[in-house]
Protein backbone atom coordinates (compact mmCIF):
# COMPACT_ATOMS: atom_id res chain seq x y z
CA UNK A 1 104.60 90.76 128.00
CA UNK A 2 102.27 90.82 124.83
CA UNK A 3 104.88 93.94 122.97
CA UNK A 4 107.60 90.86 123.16
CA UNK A 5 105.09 88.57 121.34
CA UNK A 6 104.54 91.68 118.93
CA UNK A 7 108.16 92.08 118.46
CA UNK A 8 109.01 88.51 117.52
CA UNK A 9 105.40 88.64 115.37
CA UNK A 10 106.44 91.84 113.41
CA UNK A 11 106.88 91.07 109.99
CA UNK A 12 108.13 94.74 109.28
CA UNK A 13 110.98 94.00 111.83
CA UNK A 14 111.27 89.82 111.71
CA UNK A 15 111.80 90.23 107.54
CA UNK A 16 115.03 92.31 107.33
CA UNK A 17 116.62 91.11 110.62
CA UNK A 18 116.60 87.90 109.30
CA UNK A 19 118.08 89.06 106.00
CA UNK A 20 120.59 90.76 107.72
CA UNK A 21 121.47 87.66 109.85
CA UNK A 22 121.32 85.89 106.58
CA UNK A 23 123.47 87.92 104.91
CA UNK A 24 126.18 88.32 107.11
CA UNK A 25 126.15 84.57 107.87
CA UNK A 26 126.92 83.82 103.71
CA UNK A 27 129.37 86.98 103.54
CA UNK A 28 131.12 84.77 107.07
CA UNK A 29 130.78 81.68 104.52
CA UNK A 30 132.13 82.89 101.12
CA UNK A 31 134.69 84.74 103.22
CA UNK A 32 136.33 81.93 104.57
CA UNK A 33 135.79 80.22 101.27
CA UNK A 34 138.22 83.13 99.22
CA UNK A 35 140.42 83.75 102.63
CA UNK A 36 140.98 79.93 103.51
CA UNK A 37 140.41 80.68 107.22
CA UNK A 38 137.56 81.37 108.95
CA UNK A 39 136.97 85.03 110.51
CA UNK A 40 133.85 85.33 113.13
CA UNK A 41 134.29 89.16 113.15
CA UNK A 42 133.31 88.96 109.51
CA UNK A 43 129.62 88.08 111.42
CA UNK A 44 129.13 91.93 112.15
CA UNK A 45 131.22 93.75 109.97
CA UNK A 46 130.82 95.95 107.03
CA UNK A 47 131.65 95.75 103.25
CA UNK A 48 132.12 92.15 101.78
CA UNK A 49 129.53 89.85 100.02
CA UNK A 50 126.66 89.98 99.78
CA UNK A 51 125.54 93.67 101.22
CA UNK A 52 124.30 93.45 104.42
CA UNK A 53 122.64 96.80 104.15
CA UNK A 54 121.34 95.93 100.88
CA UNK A 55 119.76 92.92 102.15
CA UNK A 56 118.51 94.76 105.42
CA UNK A 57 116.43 97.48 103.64
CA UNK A 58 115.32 95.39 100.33
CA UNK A 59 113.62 92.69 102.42
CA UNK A 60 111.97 95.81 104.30
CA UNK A 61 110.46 97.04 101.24
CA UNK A 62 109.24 93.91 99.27
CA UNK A 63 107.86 92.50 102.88
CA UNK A 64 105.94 95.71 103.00
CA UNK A 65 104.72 95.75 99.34
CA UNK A 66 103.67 92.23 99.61
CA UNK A 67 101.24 93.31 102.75
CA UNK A 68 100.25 97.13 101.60
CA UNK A 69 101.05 96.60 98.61
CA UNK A 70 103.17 99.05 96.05
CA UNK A 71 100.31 102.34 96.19
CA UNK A 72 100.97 102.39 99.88
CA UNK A 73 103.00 105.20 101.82
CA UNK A 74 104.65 102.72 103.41
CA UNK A 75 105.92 100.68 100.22
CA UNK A 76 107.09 104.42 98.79
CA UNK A 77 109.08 105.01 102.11
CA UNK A 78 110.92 101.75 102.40
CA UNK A 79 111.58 101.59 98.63
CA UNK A 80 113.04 105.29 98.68
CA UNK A 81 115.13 104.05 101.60
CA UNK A 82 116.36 101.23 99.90
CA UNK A 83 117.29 102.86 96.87
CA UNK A 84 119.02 105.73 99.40
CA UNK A 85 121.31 102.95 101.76
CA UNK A 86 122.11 100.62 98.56
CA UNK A 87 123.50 103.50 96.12
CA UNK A 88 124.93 105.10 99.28
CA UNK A 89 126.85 101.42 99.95
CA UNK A 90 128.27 101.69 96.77
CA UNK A 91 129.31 105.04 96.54
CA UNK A 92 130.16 107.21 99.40
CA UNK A 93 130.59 104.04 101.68
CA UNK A 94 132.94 102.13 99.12
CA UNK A 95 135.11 105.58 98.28
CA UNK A 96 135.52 105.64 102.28
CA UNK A 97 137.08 101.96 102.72
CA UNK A 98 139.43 102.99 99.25
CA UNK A 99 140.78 105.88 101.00
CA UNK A 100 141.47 104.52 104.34
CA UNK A 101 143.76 101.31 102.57
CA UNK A 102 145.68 104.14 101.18
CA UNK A 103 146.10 106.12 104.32
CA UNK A 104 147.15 102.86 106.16
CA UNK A 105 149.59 101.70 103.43
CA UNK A 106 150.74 105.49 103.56
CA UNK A 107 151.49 105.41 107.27
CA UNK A 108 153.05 102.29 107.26
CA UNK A 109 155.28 102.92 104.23
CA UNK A 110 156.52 105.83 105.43
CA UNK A 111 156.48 105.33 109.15
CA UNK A 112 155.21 108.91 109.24
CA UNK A 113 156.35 110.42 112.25
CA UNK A 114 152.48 111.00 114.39
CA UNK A 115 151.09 110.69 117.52
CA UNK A 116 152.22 107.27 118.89
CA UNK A 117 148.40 106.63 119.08
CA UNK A 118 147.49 107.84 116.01
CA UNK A 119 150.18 105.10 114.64
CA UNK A 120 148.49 102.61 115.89
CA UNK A 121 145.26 103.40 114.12
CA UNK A 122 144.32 101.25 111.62
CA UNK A 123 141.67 102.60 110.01
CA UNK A 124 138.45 100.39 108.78
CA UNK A 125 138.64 99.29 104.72
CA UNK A 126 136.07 96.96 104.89
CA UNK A 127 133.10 99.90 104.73
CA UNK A 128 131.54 99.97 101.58
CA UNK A 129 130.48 97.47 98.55
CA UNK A 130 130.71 96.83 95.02
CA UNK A 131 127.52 96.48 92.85
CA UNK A 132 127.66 92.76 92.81
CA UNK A 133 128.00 92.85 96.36
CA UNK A 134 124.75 95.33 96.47
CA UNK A 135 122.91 93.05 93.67
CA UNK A 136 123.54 89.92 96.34
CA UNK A 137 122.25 91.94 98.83
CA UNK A 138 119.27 93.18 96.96
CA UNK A 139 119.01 89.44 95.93
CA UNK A 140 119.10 88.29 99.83
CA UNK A 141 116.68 90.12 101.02
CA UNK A 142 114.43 89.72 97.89
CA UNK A 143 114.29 86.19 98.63
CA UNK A 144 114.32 85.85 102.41
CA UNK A 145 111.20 89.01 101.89
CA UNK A 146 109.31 85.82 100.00
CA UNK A 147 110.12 83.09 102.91
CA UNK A 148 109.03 85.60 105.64
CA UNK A 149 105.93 86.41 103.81
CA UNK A 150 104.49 82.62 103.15
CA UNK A 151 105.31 82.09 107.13
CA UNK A 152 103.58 85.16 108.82
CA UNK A 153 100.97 84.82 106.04
């Protein structure tokens, strides 16, 4: 029973779950805010604000700078995979969710004649992120990397 006491104990694993629960309970929040109603599926889903992802992989590599500090192998992989998922949010990611409003505006404008299952595809928009949305992310986890650190230090 001592690896569930290391699990909960972690701080490379306790720092950037909690940003991502963070984040995605603000991006729930300021959802509801700008929609006027209140969506729970927002909880777990992609795109919207602040970056989940962002949040997830910052707080990953300030928690480990702040332990190893920034000369460490560590620090270099977590920052090279931060710098990989947050441009990768607002690139690749963000062109995906563009394209798939267009192809499900397309297929309902034109009622185009496919697969009865295919029809009732609706493809996912919500995929990808703006860079404010990736700078509130970055900003999430930068922060909740600072609260994790004075508790598990």
């Amino acid at each position: 029973m001592n690896w569930i006491i290391d699990l909960f104990t972690n701080p490379y694993l306790m720092t950037p779950l909690s940003s991502w629960a963070v984040a995605q309970i603000v991006k729930v929040i300021i959802h509801a805010i700008v929609n006027k109603k209140f969506d729970i599926h927002r909880l777990f889903g992609d795109g919207g604000m602040p970056s989940g992802h962002s949040a997830t992989v910052t707080s990953l590599a300030v928690i480990t700078a702040l332990l190893n500090g920034t000369g460490s192998v560590e620090f270099a992989i977590a920052a090279i995979v931060a710098v990989i998922v947050c441009h990768d949010a607002t690139g690749v990611r963000q062109e995906t969710g563009k394209q798939a409003a267009v192809l499900n505006e397309l297929i309902e404008l034109f009622s185009l004649p496919l697969d009865s299952e295919l029809r009732e595809v609706k493809l996912k928009e919500f995929v990808g992120h703006t860079p404010v949305q990736v700078l509130a992310g970055i900003f999430v986890g930068f922060a909740n990397a600072i609260v994790m650190y004075c508790i598990f230090t």
